[in-house]
PDB file of N, CA and C in Angstrom:
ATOM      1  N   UNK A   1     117.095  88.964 205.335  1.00  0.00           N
ATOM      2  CA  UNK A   1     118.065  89.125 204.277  1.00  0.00           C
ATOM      3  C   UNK A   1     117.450  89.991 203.181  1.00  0.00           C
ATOM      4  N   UNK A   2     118.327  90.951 202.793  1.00  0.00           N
ATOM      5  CA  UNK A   2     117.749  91.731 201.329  1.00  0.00           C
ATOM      6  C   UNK A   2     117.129  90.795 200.290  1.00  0.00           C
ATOM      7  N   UNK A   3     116.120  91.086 199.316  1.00  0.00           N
ATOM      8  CA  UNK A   3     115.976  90.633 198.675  1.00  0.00           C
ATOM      9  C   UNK A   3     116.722  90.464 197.483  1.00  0.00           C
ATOM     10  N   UNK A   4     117.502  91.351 197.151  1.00  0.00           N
ATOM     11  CA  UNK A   4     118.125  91.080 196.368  1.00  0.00           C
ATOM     12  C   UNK A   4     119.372  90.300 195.914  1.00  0.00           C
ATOM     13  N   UNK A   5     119.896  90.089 197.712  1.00  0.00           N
ATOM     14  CA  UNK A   5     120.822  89.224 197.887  1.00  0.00           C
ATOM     15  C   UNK A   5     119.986  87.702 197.971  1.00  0.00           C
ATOM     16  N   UNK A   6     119.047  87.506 198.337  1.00  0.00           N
ATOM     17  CA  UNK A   6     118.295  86.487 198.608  1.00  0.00           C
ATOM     18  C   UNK A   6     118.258  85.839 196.939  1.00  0.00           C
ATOM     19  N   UNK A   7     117.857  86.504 195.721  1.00  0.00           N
ATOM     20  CA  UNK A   7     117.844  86.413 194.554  1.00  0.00           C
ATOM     21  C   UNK A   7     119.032  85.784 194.228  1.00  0.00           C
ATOM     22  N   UNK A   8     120.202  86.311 194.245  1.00  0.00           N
ATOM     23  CA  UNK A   8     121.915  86.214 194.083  1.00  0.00           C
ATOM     24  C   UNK A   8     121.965  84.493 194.364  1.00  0.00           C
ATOM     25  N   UNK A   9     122.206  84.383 196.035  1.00  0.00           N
ATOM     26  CA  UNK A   9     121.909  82.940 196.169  1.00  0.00           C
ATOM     27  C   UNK A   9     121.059  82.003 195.668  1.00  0.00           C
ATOM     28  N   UNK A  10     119.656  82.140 195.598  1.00  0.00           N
ATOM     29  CA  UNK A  10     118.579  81.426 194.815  1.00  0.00           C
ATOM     30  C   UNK A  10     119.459  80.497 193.874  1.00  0.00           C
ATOM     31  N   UNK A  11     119.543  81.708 193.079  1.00  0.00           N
ATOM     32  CA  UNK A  11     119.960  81.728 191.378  1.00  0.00           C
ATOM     33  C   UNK A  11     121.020  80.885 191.030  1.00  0.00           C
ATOM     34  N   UNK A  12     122.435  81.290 192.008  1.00  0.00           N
ATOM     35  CA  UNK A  12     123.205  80.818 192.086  1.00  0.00           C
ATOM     36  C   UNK A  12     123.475  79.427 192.851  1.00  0.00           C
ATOM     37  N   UNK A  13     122.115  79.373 193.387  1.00  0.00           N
ATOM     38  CA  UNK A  13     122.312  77.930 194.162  1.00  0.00           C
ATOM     39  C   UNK A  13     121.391  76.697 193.189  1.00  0.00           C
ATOM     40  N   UNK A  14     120.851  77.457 192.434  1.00  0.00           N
ATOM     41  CA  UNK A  14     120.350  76.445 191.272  1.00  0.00           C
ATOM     42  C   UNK A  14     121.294  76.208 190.219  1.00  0.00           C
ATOM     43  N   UNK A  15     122.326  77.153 190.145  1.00  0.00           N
ATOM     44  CA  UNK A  15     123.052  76.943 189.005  1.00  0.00           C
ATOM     45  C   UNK A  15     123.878  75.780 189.423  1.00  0.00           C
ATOM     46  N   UNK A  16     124.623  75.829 190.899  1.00  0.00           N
ATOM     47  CA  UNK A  16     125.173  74.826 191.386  1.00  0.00           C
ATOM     48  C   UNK A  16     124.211  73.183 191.329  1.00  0.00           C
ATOM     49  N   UNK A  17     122.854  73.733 191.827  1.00  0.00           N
ATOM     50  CA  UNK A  17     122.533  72.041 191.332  1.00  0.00           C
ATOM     51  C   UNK A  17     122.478  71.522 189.812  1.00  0.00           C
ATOM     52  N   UNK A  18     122.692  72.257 189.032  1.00  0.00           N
ATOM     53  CA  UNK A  18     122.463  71.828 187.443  1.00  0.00           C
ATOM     54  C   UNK A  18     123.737  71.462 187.288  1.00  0.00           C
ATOM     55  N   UNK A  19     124.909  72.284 187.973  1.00  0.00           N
ATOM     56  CA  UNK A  19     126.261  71.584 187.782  1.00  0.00           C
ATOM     57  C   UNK A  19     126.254  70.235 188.064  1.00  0.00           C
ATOM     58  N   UNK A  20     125.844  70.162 189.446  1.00  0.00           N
ATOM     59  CA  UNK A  20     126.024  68.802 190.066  1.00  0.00           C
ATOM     60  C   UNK A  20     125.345  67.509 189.035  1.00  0.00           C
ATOM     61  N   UNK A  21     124.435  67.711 188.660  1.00  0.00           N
ATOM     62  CA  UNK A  21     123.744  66.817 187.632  1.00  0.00           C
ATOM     63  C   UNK A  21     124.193  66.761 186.940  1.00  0.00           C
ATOM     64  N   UNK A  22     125.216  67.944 186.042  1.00  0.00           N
ATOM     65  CA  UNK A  22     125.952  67.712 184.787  1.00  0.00           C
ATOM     66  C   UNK A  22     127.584  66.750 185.047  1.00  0.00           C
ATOM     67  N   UNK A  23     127.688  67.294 186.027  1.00  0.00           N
ATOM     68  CA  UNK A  23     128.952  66.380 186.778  1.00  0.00           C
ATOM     69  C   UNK A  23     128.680  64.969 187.052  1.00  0.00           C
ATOM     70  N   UNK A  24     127.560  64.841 187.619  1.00  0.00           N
ATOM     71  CA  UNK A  24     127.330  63.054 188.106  1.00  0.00           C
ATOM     72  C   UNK A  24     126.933  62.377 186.834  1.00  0.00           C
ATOM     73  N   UNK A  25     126.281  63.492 184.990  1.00  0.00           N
ATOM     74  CA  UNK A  25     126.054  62.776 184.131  1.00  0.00           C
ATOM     75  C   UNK A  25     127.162  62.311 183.667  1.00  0.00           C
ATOM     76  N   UNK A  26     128.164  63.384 183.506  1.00  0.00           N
ATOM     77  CA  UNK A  26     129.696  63.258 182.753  1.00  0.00           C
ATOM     78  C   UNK A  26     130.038  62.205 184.008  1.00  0.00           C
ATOM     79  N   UNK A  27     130.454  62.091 184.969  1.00  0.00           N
ATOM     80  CA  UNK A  27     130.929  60.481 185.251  1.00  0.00           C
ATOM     81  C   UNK A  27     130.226  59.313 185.311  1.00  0.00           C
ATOM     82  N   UNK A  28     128.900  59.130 184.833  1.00  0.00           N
ATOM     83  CA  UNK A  28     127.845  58.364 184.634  1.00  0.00           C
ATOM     84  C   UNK A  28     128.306  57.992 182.990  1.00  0.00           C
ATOM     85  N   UNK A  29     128.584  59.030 182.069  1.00  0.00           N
ATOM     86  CA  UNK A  29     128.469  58.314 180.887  1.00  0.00           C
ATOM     87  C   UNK A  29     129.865  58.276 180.438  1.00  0.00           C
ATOM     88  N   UNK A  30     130.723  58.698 181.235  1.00  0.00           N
ATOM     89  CA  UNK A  30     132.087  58.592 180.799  1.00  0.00           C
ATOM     90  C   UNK A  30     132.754  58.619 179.408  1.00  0.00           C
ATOM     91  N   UNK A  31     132.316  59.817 178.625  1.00  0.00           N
ATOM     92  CA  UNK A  31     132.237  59.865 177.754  1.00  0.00           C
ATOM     93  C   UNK A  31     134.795  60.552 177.172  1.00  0.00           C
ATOM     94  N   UNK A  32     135.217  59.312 176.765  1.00  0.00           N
ATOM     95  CA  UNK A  32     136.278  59.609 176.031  1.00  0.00           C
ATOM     96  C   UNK A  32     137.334  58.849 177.424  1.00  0.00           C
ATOM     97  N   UNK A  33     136.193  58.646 178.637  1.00  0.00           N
ATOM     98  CA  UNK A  33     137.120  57.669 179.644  1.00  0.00           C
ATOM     99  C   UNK A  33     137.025  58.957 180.956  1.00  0.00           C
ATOM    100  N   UNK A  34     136.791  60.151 180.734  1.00  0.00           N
ATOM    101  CA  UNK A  34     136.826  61.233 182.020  1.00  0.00           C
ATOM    102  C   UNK A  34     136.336  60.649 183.054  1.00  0.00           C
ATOM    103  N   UNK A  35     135.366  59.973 182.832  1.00  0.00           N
ATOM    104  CA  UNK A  35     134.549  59.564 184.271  1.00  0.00           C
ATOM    105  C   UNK A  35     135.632  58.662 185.037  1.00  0.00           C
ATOM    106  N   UNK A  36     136.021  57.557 184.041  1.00  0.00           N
ATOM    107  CA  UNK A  36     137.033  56.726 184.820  1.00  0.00           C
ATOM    108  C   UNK A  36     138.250  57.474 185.480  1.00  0.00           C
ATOM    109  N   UNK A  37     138.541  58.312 184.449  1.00  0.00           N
ATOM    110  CA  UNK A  37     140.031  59.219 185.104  1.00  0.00           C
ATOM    111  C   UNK A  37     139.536  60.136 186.371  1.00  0.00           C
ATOM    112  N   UNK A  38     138.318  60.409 186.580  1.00  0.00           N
ATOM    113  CA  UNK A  38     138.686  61.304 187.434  1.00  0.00           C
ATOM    114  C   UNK A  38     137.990  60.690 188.677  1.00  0.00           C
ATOM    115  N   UNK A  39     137.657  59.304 188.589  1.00  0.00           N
ATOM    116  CA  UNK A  39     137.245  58.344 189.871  1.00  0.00           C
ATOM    117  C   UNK A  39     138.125  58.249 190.364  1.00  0.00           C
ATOM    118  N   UNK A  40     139.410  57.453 189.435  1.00  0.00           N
ATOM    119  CA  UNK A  40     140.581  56.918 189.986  1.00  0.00           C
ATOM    120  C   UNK A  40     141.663  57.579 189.626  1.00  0.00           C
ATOM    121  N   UNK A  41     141.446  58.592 190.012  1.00  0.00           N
ATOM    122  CA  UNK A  41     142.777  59.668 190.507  1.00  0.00           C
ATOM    123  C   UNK A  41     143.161  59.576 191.538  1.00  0.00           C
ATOM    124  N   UNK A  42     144.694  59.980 191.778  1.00  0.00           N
ATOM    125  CA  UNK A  42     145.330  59.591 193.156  1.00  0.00           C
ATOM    126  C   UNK A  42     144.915  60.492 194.072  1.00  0.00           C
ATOM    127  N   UNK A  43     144.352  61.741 193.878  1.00  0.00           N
ATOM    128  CA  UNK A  43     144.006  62.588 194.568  1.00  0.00           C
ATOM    129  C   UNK A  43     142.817  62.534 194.943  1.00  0.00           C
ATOM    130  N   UNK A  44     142.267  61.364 195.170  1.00  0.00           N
ATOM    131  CA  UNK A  44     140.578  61.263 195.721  1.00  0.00           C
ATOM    132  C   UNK A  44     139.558  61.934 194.443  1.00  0.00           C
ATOM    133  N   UNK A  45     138.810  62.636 195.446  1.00  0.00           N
ATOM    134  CA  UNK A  45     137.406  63.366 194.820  1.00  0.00           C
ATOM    135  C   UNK A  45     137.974  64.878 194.665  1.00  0.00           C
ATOM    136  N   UNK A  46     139.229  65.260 194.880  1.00  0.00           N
ATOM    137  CA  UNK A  46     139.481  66.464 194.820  1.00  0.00           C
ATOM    138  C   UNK A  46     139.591  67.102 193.097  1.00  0.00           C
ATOM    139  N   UNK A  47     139.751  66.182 191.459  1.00  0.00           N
ATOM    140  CA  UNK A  47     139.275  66.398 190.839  1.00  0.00           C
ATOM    141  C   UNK A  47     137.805  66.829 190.300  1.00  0.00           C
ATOM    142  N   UNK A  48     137.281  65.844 190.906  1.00  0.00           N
ATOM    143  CA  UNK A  48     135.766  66.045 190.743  1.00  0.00           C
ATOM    144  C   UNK A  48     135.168  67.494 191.034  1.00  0.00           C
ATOM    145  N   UNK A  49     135.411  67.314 192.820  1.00  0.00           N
ATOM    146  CA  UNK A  49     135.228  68.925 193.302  1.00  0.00           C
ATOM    147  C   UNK A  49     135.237  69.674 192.440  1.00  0.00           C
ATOM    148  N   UNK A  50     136.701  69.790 192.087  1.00  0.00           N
ATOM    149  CA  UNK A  50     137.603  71.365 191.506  1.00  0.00           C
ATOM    150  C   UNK A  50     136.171  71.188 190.169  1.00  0.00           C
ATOM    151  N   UNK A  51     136.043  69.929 189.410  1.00  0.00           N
ATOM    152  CA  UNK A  51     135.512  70.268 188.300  1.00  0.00           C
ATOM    153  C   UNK A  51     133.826  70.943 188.349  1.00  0.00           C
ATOM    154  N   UNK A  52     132.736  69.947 189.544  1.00  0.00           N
ATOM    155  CA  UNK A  52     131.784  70.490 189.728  1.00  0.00           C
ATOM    156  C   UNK A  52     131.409  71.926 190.440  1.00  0.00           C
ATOM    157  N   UNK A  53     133.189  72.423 191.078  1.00  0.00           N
ATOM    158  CA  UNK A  53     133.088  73.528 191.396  1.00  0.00           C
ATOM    159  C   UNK A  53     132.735  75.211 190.433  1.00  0.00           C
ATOM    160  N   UNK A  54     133.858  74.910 189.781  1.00  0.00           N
ATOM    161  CA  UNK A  54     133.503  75.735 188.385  1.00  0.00           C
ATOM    162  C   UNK A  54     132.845  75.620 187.201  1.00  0.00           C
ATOM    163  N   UNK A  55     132.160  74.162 187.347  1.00  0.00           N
ATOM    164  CA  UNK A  55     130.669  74.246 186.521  1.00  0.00           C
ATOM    165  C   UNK A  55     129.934  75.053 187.233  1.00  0.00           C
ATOM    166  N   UNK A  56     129.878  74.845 188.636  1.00  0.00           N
ATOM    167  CA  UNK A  56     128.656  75.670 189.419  1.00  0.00           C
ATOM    168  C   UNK A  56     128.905  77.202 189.729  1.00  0.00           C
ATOM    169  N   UNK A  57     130.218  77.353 189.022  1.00  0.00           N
ATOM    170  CA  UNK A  57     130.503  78.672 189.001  1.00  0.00           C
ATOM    171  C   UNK A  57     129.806  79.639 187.813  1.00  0.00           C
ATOM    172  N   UNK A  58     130.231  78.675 186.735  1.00  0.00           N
ATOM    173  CA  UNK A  58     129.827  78.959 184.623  1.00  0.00           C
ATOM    174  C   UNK A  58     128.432  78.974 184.815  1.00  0.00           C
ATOM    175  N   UNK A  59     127.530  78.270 185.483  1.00  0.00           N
ATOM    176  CA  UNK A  59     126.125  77.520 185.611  1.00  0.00           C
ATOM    177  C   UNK A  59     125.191  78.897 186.425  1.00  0.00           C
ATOM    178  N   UNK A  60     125.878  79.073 187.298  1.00  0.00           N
ATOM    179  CA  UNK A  60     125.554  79.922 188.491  1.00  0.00           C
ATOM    180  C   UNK A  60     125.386  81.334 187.626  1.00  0.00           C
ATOM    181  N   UNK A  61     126.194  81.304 187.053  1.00  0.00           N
ATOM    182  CA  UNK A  61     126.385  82.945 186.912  1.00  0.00           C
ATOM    183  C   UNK A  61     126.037  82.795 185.364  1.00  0.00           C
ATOM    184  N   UNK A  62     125.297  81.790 184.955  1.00  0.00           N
ATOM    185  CA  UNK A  62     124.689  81.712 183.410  1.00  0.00           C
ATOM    186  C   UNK A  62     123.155  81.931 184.006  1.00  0.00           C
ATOM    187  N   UNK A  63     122.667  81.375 184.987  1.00  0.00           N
ATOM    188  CA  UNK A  63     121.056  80.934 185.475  1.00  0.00           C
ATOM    189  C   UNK A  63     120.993  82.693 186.461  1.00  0.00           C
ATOM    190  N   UNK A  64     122.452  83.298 186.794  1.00  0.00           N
ATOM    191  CA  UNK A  64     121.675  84.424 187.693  1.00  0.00           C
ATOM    192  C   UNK A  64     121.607  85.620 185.823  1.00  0.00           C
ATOM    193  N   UNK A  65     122.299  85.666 185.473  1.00  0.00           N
ATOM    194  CA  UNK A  65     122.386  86.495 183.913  1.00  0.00           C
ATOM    195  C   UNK A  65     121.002  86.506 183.303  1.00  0.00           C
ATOM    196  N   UNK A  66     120.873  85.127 183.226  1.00  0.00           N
ATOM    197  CA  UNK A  66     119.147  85.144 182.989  1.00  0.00           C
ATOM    198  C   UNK A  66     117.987  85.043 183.463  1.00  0.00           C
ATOM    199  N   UNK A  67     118.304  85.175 184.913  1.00  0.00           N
ATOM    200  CA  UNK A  67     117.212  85.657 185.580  1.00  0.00           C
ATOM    201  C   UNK A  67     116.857  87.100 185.765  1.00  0.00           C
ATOM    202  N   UNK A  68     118.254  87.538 185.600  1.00  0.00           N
ATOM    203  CA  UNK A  68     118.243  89.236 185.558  1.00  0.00           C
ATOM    204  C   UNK A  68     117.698  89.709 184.525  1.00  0.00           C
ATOM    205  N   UNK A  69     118.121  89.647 183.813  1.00  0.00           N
ATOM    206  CA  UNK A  69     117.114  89.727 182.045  1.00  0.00           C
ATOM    207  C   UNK A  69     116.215  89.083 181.965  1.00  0.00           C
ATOM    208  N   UNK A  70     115.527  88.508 182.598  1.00  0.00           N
ATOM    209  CA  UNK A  70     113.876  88.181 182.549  1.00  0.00           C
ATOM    210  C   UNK A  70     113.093  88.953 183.317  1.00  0.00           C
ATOM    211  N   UNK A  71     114.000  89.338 184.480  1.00  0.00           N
ATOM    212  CA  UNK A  71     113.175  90.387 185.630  1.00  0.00           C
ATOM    213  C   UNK A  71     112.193  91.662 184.963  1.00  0.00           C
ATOM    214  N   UNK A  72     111.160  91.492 185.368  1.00  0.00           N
ATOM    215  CA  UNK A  72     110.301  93.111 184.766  1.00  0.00           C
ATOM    216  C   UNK A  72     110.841  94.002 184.922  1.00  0.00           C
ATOM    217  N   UNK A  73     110.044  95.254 184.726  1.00  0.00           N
ATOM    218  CA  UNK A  73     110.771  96.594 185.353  1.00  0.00           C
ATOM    219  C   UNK A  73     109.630  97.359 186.438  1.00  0.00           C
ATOM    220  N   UNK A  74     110.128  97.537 187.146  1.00  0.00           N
ATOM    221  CA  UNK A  74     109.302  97.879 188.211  1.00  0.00           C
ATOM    222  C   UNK A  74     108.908  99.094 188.027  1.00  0.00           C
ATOM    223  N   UNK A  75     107.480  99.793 188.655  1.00  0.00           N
ATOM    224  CA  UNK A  75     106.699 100.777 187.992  1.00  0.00           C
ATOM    225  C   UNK A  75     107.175 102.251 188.688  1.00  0.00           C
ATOM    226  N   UNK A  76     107.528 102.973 188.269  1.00  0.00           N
ATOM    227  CA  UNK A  76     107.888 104.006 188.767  1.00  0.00           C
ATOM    228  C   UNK A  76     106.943 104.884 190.172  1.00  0.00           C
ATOM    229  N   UNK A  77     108.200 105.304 191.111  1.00  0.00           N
ATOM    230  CA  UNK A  77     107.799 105.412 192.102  1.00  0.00           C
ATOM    231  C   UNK A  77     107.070 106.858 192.347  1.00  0.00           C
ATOM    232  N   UNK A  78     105.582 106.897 193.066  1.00  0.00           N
ATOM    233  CA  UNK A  78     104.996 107.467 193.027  1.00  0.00           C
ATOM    234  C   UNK A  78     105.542 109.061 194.080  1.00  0.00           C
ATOM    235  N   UNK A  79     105.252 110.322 193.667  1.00  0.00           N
ATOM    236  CA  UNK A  79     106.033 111.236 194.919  1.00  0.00           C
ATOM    237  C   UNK A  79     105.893 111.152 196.127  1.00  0.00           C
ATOM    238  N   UNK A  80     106.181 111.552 197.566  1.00  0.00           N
ATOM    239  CA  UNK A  80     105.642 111.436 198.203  1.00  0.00           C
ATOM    240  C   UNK A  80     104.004 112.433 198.644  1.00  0.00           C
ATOM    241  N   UNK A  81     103.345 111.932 199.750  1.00  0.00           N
ATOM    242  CA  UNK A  81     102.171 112.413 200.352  1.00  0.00           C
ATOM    243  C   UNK A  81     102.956 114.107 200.316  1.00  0.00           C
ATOM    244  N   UNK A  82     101.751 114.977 199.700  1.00  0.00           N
ATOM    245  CA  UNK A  82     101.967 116.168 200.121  1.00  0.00           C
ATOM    246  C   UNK A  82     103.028 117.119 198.782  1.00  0.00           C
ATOM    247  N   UNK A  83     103.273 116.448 198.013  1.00  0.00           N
ATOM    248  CA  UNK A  83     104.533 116.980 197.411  1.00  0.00           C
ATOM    249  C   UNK A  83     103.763 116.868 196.198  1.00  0.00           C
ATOM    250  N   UNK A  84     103.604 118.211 195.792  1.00  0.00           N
ATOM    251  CA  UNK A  84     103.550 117.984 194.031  1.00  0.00           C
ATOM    252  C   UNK A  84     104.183 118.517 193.176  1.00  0.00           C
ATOM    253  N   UNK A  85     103.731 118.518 191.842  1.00  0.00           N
ATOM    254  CA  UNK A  85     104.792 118.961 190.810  1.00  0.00           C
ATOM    255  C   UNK A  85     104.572 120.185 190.486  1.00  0.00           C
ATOM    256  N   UNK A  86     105.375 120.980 190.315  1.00  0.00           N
ATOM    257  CA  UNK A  86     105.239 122.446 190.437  1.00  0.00           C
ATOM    258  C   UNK A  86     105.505 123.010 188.861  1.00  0.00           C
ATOM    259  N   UNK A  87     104.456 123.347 188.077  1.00  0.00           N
ATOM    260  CA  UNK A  87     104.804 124.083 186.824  1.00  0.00           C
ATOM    261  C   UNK A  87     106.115 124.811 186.357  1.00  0.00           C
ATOM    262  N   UNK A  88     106.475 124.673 185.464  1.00  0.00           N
ATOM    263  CA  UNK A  88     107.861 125.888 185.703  1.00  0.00           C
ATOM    264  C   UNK A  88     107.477 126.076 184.073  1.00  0.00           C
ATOM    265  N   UNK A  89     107.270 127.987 183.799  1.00  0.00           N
ATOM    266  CA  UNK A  89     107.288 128.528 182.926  1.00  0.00           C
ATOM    267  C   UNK A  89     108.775 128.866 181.957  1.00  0.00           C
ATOM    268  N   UNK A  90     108.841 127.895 180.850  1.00  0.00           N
ATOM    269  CA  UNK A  90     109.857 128.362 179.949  1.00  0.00           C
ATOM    270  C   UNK A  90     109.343 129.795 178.666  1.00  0.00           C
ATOM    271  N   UNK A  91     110.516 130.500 178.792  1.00  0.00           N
ATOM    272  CA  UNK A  91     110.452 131.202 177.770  1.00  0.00           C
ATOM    273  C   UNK A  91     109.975 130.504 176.382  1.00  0.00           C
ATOM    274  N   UNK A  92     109.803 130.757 175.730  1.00  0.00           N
ATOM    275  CA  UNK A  92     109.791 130.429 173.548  1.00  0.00           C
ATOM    276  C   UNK A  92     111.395 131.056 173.561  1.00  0.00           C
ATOM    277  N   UNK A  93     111.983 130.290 172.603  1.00  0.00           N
ATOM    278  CA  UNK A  93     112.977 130.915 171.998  1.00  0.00           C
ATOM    279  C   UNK A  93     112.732 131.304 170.078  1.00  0.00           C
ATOM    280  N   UNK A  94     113.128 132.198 170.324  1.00  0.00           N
ATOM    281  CA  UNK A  94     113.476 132.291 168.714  1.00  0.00           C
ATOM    282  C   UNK A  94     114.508 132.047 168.140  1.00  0.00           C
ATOM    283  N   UNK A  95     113.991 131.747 166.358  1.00  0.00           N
ATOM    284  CA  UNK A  95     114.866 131.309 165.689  1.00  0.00           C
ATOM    285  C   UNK A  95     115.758 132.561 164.915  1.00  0.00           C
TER     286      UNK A  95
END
């Protein structure tokens, strides 16, 4: 796999576990009653999902943003074997 796609997932697959932790805290501390409402919804766990889904979406793409902006800059690439830089004579201009 490219590395750079390899990065993409990483990133984004950590953002998804920080969701998940923020999701199991918010129905752990049930803060205003959410946790209860969205246990016992008629629709199963399909609240939950939808919600830890697009945390791990916000999360994902907050943890790949700043991994990108932490990345160095990589050192400029050297010419190849055999190839060099060739002088080029400019005129002076006058003023």
């Amino acid at each position: 796999m490219h590395s750079f796609v390899r990065f993409i997932l990483l990133h984004f697959a950590t953002g998804f576990g920080i969701a998940a932790l923020f999701v199991g805290a918010l129905l752990l501390a049930d803060p205003g009653g959410i946790g209860g409402l969205l246990l016992s919804a008629r629709e199963g766990a399909w609240p939950a999902l939808l919600l830890w889904l697009f945390t791990g979406l916000t999360f994902g793409a907050v943890q790949f943003g700043a991994a990108l902006m932490l990345l160095e800059e990589t050192p400029p690439r050297r010419p190849a074997r055999g190839l060099q830089p060739v002088p080029a004579r400019v005129p002076a201009r006058r003023r």
